[in-house]
C-alpha atoms as a PDB file:
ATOM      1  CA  UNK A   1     102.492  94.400 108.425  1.00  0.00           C
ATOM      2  CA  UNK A   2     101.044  94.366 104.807  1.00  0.00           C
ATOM      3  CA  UNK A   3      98.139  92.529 104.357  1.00  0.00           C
ATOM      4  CA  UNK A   4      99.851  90.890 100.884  1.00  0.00           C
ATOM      5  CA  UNK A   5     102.518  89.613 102.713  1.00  0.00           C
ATOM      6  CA  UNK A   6     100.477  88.497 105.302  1.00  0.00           C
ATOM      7  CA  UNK A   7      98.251  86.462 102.370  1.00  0.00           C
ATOM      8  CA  UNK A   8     101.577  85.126 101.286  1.00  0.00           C
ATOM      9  CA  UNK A   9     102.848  83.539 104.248  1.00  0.00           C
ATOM     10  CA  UNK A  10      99.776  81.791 104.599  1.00  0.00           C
ATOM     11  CA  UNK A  11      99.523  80.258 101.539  1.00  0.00           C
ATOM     12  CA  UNK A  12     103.009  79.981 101.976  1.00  0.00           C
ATOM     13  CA  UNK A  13     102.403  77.548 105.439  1.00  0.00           C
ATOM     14  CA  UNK A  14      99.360  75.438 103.422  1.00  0.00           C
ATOM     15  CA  UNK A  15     100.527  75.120 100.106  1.00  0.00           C
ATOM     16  CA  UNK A  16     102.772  72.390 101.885  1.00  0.00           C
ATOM     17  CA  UNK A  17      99.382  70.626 103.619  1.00  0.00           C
ATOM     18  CA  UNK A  18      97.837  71.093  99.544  1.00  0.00           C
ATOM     19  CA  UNK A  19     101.095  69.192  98.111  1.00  0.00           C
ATOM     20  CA  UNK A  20     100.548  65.956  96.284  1.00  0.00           C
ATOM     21  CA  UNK A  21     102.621  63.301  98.074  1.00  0.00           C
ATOM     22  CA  UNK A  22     104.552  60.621  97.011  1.00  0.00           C
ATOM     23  CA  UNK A  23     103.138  57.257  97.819  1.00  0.00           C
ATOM     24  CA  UNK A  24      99.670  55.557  97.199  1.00  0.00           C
ATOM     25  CA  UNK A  25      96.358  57.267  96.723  1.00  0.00           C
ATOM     26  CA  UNK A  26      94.665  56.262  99.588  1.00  0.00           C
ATOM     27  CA  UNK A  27      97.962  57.423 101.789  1.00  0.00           C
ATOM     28  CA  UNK A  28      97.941  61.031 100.467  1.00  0.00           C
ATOM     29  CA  UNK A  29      93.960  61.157 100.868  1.00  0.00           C
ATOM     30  CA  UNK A  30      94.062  59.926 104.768  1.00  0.00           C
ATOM     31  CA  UNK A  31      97.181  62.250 105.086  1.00  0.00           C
ATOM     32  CA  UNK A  32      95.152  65.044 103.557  1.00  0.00           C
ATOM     33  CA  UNK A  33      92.380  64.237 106.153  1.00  0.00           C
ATOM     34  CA  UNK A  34      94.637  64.152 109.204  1.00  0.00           C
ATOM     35  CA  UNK A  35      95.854  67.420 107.997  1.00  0.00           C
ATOM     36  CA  UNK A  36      92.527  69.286 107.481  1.00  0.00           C
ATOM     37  CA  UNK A  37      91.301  67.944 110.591  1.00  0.00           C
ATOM     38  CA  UNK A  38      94.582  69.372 112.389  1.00  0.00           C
ATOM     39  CA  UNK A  39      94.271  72.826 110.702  1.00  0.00           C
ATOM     40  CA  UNK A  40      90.510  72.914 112.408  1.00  0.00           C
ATOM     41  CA  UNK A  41      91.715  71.499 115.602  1.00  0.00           C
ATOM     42  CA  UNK A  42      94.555  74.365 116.275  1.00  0.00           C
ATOM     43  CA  UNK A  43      92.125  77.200 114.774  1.00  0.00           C
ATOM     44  CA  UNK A  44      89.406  76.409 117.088  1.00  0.00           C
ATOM     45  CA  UNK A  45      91.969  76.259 119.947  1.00  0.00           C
ATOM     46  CA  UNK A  46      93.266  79.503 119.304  1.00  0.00           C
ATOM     47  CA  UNK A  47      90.202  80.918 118.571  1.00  0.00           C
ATOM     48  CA  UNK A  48      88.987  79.741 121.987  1.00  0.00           C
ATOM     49  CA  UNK A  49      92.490  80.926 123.787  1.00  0.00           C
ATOM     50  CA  UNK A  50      91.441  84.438 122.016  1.00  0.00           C
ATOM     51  CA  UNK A  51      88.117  84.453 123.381  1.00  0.00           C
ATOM     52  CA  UNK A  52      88.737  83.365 126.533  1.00  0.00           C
ATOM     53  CA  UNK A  53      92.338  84.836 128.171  1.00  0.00           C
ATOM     54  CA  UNK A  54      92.803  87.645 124.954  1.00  0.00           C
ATOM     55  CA  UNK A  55      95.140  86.154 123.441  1.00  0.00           C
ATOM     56  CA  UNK A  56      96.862  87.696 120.282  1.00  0.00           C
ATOM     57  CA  UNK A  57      94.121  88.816 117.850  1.00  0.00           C
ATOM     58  CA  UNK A  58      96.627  88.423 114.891  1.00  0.00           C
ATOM     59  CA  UNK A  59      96.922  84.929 115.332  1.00  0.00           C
ATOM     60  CA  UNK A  60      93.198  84.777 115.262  1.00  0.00           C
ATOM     61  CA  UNK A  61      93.383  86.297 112.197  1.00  0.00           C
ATOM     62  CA  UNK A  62      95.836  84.037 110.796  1.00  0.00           C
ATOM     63  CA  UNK A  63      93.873  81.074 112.252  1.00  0.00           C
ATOM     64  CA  UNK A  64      90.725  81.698 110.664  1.00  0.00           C
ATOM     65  CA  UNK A  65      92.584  82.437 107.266  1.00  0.00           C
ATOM     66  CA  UNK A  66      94.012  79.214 107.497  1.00  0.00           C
ATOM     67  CA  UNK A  67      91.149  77.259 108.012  1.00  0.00           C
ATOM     68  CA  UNK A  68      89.078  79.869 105.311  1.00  0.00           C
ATOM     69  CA  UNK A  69      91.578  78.190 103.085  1.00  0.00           C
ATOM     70  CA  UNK A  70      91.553  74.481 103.986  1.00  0.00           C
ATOM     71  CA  UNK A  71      87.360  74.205 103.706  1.00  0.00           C
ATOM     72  CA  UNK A  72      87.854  76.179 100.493  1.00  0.00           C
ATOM     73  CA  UNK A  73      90.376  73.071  99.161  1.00  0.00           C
ATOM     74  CA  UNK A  74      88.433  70.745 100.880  1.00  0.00           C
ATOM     75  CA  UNK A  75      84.689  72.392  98.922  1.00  0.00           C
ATOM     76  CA  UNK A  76      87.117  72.166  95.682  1.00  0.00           C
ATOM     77  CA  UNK A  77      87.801  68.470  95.899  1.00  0.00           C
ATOM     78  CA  UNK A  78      84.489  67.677  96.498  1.00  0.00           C
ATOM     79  CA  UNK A  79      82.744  69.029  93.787  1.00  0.00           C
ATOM     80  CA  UNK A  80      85.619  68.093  91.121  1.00  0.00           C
ATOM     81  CA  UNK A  81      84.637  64.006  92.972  1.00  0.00           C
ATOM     82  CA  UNK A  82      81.097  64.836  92.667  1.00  0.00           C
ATOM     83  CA  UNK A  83      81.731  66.251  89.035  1.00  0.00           C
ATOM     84  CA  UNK A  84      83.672  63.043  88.258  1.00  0.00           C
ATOM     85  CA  UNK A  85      81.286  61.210  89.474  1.00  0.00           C
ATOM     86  CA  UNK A  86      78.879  62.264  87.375  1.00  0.00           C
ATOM     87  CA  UNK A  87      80.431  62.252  84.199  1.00  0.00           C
ATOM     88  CA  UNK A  88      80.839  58.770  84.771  1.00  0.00           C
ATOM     89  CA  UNK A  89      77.140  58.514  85.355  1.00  0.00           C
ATOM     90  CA  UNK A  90      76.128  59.805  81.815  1.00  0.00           C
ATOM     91  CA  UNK A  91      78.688  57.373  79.593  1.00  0.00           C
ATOM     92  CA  UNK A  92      77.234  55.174  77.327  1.00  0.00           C
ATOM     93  CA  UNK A  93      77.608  51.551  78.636  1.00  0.00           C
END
């Protein structure tokens, strides 16, 4: 399998979890949350069912991409809030 097409499934599967959502604000952001916290819940079970019984190394592989790419998002959000947060900080009042 090519590693580019390997890249592009999985940002294929969490470009959907990434997706703004119709609704209100504080929906999407607890859906977001529920969604990171699932994509760390089924890597660290497959990366335990790897460890422990062998189990396929390629979905370890495609675990730990997955969740590489969900803390990435989640670092992103943080410091644009942070960033935001700021700004607001040094406005004139």
């Amino acid at each position: 399998m090519d590693i580019s097409s390997l890249v592009a499934q999985n940002y294929a599967a969490s470009k959907t979890a990434t997706a703004p959502e119709q609704g209100s604000g504080q929906n999407a952001l607890a859906t977001a949350a529920g969604s990171f916290m699932s994509t760390l819940q089924a890597s660290e079970t497959t990366a335990m069912q790897a460890m422990t019984t062998g189990a396929d190394p390629h979905a370890l592989v495609e675990a730990l991409a997955q969740t590489e790419l969900a803390v990435q998002t989640a670092v992103t959000v943080r410091d644009r809030v942070v960033e935001a947060y700021q700004e607001i900080l040094r406005m004139p009042v």
